[in-house]
PDB file of N, CA and C in Angstrom:
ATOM      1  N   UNK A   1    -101.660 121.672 -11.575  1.00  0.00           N
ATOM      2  CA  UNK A   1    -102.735 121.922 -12.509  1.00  0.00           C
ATOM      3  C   UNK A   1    -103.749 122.874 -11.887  1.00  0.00           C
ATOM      4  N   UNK A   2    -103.984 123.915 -12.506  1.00  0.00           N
ATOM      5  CA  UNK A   2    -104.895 125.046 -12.250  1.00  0.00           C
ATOM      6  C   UNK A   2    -106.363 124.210 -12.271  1.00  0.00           C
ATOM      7  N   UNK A   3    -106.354 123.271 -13.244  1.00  0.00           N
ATOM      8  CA  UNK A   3    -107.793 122.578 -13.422  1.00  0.00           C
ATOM      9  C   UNK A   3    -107.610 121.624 -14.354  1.00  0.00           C
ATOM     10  N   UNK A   4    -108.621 120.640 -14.597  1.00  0.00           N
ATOM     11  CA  UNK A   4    -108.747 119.345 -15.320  1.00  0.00           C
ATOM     12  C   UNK A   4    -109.903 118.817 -14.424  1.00  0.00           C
ATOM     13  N   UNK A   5    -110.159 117.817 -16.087  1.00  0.00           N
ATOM     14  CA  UNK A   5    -110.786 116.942 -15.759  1.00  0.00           C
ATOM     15  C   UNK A   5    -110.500 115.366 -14.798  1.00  0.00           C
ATOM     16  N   UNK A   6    -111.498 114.653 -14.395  1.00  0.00           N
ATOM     17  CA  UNK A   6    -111.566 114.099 -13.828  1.00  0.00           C
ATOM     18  C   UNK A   6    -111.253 112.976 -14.062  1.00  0.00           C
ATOM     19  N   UNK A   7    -111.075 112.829 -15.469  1.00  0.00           N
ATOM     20  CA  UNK A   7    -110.393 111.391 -16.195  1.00  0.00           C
ATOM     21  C   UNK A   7    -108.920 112.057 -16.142  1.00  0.00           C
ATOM     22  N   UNK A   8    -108.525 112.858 -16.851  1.00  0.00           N
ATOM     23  CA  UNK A   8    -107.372 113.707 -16.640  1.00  0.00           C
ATOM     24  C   UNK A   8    -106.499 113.668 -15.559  1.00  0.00           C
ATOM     25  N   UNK A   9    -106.658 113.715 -14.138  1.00  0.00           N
ATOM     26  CA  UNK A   9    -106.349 113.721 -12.870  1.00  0.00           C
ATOM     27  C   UNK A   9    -106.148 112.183 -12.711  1.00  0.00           C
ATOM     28  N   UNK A  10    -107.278 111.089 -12.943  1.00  0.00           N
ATOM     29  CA  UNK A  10    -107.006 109.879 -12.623  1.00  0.00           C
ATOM     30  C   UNK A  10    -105.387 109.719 -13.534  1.00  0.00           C
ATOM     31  N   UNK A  11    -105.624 109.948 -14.544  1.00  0.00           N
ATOM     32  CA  UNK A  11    -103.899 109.395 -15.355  1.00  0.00           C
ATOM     33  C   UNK A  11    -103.086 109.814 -14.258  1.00  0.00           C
ATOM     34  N   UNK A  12    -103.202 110.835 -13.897  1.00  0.00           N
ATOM     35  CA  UNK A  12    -102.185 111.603 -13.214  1.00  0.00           C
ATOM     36  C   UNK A  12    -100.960 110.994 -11.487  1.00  0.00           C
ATOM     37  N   UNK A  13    -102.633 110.699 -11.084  1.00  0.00           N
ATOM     38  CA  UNK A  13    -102.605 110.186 -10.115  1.00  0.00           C
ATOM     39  C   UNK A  13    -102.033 108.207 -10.127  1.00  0.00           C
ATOM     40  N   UNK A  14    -102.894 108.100 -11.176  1.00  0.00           N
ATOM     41  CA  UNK A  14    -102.479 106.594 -11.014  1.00  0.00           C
ATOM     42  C   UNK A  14    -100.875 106.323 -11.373  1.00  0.00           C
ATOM     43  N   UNK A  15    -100.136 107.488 -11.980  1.00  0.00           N
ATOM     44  CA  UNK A  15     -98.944 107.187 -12.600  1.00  0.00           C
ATOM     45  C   UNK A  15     -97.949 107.157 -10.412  1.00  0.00           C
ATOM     46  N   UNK A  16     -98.935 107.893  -9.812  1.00  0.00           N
ATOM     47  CA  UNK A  16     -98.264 107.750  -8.315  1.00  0.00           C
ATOM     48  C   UNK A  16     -98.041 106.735  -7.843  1.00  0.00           C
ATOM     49  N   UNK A  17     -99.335 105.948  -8.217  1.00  0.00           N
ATOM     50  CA  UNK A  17     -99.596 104.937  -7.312  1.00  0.00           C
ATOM     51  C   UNK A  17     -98.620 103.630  -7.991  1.00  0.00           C
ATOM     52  N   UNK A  18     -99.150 104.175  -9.060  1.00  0.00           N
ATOM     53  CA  UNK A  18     -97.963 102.507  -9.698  1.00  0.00           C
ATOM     54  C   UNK A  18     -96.356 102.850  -9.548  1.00  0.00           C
ATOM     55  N   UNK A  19     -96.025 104.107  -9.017  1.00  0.00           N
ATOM     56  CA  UNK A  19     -94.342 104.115  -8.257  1.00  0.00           C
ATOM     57  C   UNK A  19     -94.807 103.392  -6.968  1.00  0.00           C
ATOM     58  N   UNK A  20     -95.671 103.439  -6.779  1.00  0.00           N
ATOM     59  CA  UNK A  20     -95.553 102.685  -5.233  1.00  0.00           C
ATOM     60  C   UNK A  20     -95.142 103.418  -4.761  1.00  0.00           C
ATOM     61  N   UNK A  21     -95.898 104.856  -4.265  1.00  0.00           N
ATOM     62  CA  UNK A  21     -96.446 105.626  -3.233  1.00  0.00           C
ATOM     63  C   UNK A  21     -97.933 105.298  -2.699  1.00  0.00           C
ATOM     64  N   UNK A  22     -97.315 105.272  -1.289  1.00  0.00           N
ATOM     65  CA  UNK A  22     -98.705 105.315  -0.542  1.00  0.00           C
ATOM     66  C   UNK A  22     -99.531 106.414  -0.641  1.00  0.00           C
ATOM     67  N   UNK A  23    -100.614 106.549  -0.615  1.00  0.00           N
ATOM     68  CA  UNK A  23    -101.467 107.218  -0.592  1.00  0.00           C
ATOM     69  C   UNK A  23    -102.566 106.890   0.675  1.00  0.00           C
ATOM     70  N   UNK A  24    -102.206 107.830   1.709  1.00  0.00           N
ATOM     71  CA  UNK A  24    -102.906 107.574   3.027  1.00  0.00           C
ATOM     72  C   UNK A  24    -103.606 108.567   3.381  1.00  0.00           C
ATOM     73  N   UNK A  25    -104.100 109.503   2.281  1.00  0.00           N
ATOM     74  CA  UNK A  25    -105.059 110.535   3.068  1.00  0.00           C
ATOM     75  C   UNK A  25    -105.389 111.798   1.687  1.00  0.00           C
ATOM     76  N   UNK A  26    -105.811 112.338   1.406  1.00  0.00           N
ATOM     77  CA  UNK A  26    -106.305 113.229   0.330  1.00  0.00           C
ATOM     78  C   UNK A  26    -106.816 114.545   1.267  1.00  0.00           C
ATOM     79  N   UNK A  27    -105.507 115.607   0.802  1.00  0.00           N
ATOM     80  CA  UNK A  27    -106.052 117.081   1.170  1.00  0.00           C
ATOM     81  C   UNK A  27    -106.439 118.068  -0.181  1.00  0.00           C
ATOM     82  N   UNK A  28    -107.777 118.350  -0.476  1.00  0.00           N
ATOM     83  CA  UNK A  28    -107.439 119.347  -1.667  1.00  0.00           C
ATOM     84  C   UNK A  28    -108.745 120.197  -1.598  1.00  0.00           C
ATOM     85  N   UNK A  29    -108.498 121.116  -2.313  1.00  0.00           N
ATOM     86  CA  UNK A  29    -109.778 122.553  -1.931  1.00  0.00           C
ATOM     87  C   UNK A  29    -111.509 122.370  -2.425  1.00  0.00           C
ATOM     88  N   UNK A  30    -111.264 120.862  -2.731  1.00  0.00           N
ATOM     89  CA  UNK A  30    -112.892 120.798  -2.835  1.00  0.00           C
ATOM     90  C   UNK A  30    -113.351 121.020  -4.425  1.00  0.00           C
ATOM     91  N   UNK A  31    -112.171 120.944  -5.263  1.00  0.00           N
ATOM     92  CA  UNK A  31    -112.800 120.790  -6.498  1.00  0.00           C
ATOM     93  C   UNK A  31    -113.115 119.505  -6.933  1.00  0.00           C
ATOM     94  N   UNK A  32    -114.299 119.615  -7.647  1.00  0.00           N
ATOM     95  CA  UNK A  32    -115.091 118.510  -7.330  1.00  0.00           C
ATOM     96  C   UNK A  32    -114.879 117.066  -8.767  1.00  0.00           C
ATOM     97  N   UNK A  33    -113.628 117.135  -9.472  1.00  0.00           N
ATOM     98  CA  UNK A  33    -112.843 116.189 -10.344  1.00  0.00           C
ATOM     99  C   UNK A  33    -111.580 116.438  -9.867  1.00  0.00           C
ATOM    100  N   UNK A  34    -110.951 116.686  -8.833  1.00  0.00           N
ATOM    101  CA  UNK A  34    -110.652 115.849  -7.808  1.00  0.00           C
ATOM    102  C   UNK A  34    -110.773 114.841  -6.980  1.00  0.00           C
ATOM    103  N   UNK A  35    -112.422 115.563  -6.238  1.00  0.00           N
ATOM    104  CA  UNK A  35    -112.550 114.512  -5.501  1.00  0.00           C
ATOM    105  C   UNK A  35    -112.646 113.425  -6.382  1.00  0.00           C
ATOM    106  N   UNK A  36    -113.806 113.504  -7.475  1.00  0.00           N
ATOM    107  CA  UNK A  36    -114.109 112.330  -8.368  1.00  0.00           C
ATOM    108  C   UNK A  36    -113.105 111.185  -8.876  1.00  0.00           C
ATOM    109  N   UNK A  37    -111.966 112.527  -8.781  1.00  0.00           N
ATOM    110  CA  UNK A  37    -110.615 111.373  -9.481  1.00  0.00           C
ATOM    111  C   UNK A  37    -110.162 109.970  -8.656  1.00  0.00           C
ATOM    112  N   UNK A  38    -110.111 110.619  -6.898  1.00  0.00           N
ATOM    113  CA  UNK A  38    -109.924 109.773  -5.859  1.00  0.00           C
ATOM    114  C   UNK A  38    -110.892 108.563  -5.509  1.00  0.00           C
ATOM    115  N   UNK A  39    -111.792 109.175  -5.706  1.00  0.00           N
ATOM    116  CA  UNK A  39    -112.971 108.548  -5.361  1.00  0.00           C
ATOM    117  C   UNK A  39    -112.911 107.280  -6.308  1.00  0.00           C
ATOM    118  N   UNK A  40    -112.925 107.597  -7.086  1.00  0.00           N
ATOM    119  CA  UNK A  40    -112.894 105.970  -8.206  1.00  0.00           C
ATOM    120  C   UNK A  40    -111.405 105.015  -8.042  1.00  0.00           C
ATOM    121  N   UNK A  41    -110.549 105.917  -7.975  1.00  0.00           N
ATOM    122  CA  UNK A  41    -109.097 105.234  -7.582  1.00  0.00           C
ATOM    123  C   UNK A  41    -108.791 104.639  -6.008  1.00  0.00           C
ATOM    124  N   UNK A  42    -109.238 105.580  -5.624  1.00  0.00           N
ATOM    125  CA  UNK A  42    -108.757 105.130  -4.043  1.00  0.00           C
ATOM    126  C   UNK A  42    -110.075 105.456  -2.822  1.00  0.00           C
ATOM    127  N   UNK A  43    -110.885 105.079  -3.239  1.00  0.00           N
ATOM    128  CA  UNK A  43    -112.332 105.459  -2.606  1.00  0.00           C
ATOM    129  C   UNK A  43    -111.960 104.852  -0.747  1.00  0.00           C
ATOM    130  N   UNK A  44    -111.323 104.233  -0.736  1.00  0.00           N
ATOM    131  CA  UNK A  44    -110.947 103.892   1.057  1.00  0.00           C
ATOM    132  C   UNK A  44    -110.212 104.919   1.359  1.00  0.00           C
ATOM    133  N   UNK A  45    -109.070 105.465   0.890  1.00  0.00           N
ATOM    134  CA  UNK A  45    -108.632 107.005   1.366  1.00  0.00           C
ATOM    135  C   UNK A  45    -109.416 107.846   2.206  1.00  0.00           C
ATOM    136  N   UNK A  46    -108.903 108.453   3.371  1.00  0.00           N
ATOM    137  CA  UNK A  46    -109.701 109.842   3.870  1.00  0.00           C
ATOM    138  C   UNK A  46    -109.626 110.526   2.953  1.00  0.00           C
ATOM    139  N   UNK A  47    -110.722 111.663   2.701  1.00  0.00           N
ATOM    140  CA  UNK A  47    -110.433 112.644   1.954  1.00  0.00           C
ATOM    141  C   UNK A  47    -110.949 114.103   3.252  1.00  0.00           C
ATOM    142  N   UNK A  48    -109.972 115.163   2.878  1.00  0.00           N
ATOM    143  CA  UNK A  48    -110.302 116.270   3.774  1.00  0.00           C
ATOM    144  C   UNK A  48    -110.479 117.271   3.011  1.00  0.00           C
ATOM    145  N   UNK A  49    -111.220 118.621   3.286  1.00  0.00           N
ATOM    146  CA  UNK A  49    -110.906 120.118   2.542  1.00  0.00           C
ATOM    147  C   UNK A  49    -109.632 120.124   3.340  1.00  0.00           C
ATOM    148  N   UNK A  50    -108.809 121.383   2.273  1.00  0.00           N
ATOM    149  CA  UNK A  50    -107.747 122.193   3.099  1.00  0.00           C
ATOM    150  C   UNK A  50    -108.760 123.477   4.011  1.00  0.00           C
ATOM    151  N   UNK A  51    -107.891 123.363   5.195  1.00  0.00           N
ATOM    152  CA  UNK A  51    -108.301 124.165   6.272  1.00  0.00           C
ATOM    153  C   UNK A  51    -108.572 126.019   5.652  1.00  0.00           C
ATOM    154  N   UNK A  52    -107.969 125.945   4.834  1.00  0.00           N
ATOM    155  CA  UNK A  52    -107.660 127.303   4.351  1.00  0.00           C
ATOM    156  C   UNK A  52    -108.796 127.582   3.283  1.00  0.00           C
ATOM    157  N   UNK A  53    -109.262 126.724   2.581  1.00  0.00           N
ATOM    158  CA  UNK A  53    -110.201 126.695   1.888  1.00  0.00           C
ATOM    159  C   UNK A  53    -111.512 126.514   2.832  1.00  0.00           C
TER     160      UNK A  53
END
């Protein structure tokens, strides 16, 4: 996804988590319904920028 919202991303994401993937760390360029998405779902996660960003 080029972009979305932050409710948008949570669907997205939560469809991961309920396969039962771990989720042990969050890399992404700092858009900020991203972070938001994580943050409400998995707020104990590290979250990092990518180095490149």
């Amino acid at each position: 996804m080029k972009s979305g919202s932050a409710a948008e991303l949570q669907t997205l994401i939560l469809s991961v988590i309920e396969l039962g993937f771990p989720i042990v760390g969050i890399v992404s360029d700092g858009q900020h319904s991203i972070r938001l998405a994580f943050e409400r779902l998995r707020p104990d996660v590290p979250y990092q920028y990518c180095q490149y960003h």
